[in-house]
Protein backbone atom coordinates (compact mmCIF):
# COMPACT_ATOMS: atom_id res chain seq x y z
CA UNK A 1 204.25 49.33 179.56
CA UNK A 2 205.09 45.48 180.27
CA UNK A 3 208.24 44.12 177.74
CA UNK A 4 208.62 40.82 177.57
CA UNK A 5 211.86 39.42 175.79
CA UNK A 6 214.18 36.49 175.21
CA UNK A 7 217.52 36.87 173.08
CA UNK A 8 220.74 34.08 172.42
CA UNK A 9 223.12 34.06 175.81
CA UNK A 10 225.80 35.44 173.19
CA UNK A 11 223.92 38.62 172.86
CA UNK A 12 223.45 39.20 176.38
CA UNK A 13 225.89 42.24 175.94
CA UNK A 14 223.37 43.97 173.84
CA UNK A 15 220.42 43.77 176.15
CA UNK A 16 220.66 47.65 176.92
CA UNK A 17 219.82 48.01 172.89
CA UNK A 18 217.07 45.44 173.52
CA UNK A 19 215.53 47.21 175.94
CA UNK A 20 215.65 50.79 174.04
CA UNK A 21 214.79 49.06 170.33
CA UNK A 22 211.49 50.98 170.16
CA UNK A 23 213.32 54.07 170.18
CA UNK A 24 216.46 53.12 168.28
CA UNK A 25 214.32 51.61 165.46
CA UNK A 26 211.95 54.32 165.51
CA UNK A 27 214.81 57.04 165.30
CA UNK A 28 216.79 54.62 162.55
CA UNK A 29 216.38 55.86 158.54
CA UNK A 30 217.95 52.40 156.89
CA UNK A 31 214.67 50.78 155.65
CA UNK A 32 215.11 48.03 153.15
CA UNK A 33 211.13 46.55 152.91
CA UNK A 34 208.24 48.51 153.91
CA UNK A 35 204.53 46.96 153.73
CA UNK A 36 202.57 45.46 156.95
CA UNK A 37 205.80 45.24 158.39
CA UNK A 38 209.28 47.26 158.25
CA UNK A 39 213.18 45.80 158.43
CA UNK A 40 215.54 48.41 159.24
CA UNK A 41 219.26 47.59 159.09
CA UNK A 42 220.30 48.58 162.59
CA UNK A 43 224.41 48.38 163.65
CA UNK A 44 223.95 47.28 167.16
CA UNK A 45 227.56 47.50 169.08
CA UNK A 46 228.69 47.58 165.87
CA UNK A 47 227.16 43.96 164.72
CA UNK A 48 224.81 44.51 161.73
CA UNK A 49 221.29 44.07 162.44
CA UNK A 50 218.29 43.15 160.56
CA UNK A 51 215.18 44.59 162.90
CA UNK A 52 211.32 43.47 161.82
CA UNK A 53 209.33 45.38 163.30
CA UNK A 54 205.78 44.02 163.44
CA UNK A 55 202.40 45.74 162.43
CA UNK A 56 200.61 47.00 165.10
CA UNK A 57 197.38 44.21 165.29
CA UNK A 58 194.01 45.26 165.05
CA UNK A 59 192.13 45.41 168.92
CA UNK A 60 190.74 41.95 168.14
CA UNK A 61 194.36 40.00 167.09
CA UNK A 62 196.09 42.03 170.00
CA UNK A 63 193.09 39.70 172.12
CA UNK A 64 194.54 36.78 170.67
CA UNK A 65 198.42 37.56 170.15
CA UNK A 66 198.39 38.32 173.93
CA UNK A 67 196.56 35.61 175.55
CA UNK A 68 195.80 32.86 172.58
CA UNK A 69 198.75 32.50 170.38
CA UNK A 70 202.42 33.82 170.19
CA UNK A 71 203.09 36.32 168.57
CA UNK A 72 204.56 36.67 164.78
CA UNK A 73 207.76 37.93 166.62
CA UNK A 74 207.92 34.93 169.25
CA UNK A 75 207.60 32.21 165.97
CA UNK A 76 209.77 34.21 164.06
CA UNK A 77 212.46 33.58 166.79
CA UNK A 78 211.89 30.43 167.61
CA UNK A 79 211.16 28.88 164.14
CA UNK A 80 214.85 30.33 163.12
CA UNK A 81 216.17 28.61 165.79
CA UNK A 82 214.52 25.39 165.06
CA UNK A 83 215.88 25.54 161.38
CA UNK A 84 219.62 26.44 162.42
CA UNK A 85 219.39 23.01 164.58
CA UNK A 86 217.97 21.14 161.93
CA UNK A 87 221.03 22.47 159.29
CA UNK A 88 218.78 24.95 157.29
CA UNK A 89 219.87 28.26 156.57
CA UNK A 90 218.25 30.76 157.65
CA UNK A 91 219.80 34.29 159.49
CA UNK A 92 220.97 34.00 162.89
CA UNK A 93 217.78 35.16 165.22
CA UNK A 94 219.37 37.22 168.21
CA UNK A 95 216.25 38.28 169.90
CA UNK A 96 212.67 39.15 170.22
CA UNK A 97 210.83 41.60 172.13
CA UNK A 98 207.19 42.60 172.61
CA UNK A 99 205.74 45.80 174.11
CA UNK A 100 202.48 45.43 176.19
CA UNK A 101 200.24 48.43 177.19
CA UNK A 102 197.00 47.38 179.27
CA UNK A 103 198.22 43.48 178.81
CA UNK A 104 197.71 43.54 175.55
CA UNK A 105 200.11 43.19 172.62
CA UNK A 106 200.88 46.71 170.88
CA UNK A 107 204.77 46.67 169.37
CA UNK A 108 206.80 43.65 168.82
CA UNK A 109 210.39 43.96 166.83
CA UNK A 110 212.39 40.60 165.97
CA UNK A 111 216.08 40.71 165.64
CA UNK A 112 218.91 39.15 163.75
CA UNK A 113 221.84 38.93 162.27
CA UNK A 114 222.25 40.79 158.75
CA UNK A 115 223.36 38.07 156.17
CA UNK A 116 224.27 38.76 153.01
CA UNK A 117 223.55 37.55 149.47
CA UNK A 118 223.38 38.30 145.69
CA UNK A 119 219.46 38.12 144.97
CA UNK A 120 216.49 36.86 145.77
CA UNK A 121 214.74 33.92 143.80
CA UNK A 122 213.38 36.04 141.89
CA UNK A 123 215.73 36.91 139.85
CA UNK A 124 216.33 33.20 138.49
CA UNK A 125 212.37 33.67 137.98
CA UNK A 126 212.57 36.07 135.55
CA UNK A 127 215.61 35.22 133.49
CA UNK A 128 217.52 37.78 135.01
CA UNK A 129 220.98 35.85 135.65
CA UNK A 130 221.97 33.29 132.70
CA UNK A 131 222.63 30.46 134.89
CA UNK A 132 219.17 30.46 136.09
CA UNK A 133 218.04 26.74 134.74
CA UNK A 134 220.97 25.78 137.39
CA UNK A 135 219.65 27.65 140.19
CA UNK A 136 216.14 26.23 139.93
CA UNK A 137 217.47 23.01 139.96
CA UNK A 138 219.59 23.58 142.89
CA UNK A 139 216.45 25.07 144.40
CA UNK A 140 214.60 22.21 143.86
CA UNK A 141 216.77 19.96 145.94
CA UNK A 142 217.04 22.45 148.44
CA UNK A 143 213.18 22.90 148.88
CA UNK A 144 213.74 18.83 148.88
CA UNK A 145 215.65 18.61 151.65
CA UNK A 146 213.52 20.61 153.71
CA UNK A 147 210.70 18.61 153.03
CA UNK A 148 212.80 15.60 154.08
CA UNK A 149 213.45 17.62 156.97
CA UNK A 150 209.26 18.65 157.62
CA UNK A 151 210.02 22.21 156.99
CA UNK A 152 206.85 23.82 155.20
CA UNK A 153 207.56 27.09 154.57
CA UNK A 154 203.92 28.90 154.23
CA UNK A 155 205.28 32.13 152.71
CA UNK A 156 207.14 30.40 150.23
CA UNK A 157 207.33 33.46 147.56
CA UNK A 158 210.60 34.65 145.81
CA UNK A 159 210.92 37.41 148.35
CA UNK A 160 211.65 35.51 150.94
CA UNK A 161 214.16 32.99 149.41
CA UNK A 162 217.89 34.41 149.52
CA UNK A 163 219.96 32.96 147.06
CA UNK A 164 224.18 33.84 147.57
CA UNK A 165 226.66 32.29 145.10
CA UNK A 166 229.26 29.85 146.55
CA UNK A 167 232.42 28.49 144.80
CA UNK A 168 230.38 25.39 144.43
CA UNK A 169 226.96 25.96 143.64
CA UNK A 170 224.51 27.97 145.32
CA UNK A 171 223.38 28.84 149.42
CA UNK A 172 219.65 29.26 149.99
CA UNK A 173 218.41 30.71 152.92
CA UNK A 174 214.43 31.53 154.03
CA UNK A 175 213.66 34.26 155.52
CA UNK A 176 209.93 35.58 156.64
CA UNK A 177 209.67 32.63 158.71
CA UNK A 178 206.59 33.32 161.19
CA UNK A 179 204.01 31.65 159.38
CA UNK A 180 205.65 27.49 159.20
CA UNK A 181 204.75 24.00 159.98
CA UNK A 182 206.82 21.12 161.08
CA UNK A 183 205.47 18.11 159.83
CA UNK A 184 205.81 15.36 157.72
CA UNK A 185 205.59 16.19 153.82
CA UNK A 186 205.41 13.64 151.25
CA UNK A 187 206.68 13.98 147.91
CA UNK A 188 203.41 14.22 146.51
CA UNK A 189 202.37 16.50 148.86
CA UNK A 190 205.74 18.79 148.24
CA UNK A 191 205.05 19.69 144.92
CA UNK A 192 202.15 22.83 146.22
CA UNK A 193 204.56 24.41 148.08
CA UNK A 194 206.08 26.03 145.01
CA UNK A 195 202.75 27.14 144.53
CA UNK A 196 203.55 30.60 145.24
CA UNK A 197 206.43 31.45 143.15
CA UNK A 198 204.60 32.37 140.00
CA UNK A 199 206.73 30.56 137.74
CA UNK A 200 206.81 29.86 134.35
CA UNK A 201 205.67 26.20 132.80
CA UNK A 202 209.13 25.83 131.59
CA UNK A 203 210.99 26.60 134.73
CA UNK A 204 208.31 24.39 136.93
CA UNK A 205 209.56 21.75 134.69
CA UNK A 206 212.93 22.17 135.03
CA UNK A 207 212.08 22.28 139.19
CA UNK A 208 209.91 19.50 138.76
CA UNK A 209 212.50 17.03 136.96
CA UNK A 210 214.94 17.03 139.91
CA UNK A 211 212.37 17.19 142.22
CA UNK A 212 211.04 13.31 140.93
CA UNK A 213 214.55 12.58 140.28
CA UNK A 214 215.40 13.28 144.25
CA UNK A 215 211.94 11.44 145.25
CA UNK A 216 211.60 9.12 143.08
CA UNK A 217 207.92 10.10 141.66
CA UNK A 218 207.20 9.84 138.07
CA UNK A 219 208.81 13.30 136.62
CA UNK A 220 205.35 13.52 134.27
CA UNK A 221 203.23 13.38 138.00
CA UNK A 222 205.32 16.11 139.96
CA UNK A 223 204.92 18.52 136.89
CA UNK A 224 201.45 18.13 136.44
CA UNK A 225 200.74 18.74 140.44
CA UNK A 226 203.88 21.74 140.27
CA UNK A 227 201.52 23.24 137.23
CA UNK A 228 198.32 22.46 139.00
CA UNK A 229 199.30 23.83 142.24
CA UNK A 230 201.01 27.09 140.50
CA UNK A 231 197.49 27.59 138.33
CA UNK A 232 195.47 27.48 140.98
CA UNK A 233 197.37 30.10 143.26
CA UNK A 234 197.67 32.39 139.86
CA UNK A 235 194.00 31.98 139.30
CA UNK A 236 192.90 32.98 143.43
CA UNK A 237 195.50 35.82 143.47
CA UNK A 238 194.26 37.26 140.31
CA UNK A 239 190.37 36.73 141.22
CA UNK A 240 191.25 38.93 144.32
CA UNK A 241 193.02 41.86 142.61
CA UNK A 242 189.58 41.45 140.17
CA UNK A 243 187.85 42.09 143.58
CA UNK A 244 189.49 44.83 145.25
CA UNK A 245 189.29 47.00 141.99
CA UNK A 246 185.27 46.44 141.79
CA UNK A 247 185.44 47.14 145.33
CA UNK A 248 186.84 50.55 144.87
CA UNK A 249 184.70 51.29 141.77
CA UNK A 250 186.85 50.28 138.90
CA UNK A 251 185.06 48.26 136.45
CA UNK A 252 187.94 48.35 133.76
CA UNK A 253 189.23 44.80 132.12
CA UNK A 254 193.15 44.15 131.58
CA UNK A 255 193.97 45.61 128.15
């Protein structure tokens, strides 16, 4: 078994836990999300942990994970990096390692620090919190700025968008950050990445007005390509679930 590795030089202490994660995580019962992948909140020298640990990949992606592109545990750690230097908050990465058997990519775990916060997105989504028209539009200038920055976030769901009240306003924070691009983004071009949110008209519009007033675009333009992009996604996501139950024999329609 080959481990390959890199972690922050302020973690070097914890390189003995780094070594053993496989065991530790495996052994571990604090799962908070568990789909493709698993997070396990893991007290490491008594720091709290979040550890990702990666699906195993198919025989053909463990090819190309191990000798074609890095792995989602390398970008994980380095794209986290990349957005703590350019000011965007994200939690701290610590460290990533990957397990190797026969050279090719079998386990792979990425590490950080736990960092808390009220909700998720999502919540301001569905109504859930009555100051929600404020948080959109505080969202909306944050997904702004990291436009203005070239952050495009391709997993841009309310999952993955931590939301913590301050005593002024609001902290946003991304996490599920393997999949990005660093690029320039027009304004234009800004208004799909809300795409994936599954909002409602009224709340792209409240998203959409301070996202023209920050750029500049004609508020009527930025709602029509926020509502355009959002359709679109609703109508792909839902033509798939359509598949998947003819697939396995279910030929019911939505009541």
């Amino acid at each position: 078994m080959i481990i390959k590795s890199e972690y922050q030089s302020q973690y070097a202490h914890l390189t003995p836990f780094f070594d053993d994660i496989k065991a530790i995580f495996a052994n571990d019962t604090q799962t908070i999300h568990k789909a493709r992948n698993e997070l396990k909140i893991i007290s490491l020298d008594e720091q709290k942990m979040v550890v990702n640990s990666f699906q195993i990949p198919h025989p053909l992606n463990r090819v190309v994970y191990s000798f074609f592109r890095k792995s989602k545990a390398y970008k994980s750690y380095h794209n986290a990096l990349r957005l703590i230097n350019l000011e965007i908050s994200t939690p701290m990465p610590v460290s990533y390692i990957e397990y190797y058997r026969a050279n090719l990519l079998k386990n792979s775990y990425f590490i950080s620090l736990y960092a808390p916060y009220d909700f998720t997105i999502r919540e301001a989504l569905h109504h859930k919190c009555s100051d929600y028209s404020d948080i959109l539009r505080q969202f909306a200038a944050y997904t702004y700025d990291l436009h203005q920055k070239g952050v495009w976030h391709l997993d841009y769901s309310p999952g993955n968008i931590l939301v913590q009240r301050m005593d002024e306003g609001y902290q946003f924070s991304i996490v599920d950050i393997n999949r990005m691009a660093f690029r320039e983004i027009t304004p234009l071009e800004g208004c799909e990445n809300f795409n994936k949110l599954w909002a409602r008209d009224e709340d792209i519009e409240i998203m959409g007005r301070e996202y023209a007033r920050l750029s500049g675009l004609d508020e009527t333009v930025v709602i029509a390509e926020m509502k355009r992009h959002n359709n679109a996604n609703k109508r792909v996501k839902n033509f798939k679930k359509r598949l998947k139950k003819v697939v396995k024999g279910d030929f019911s329609t939505p009541a």
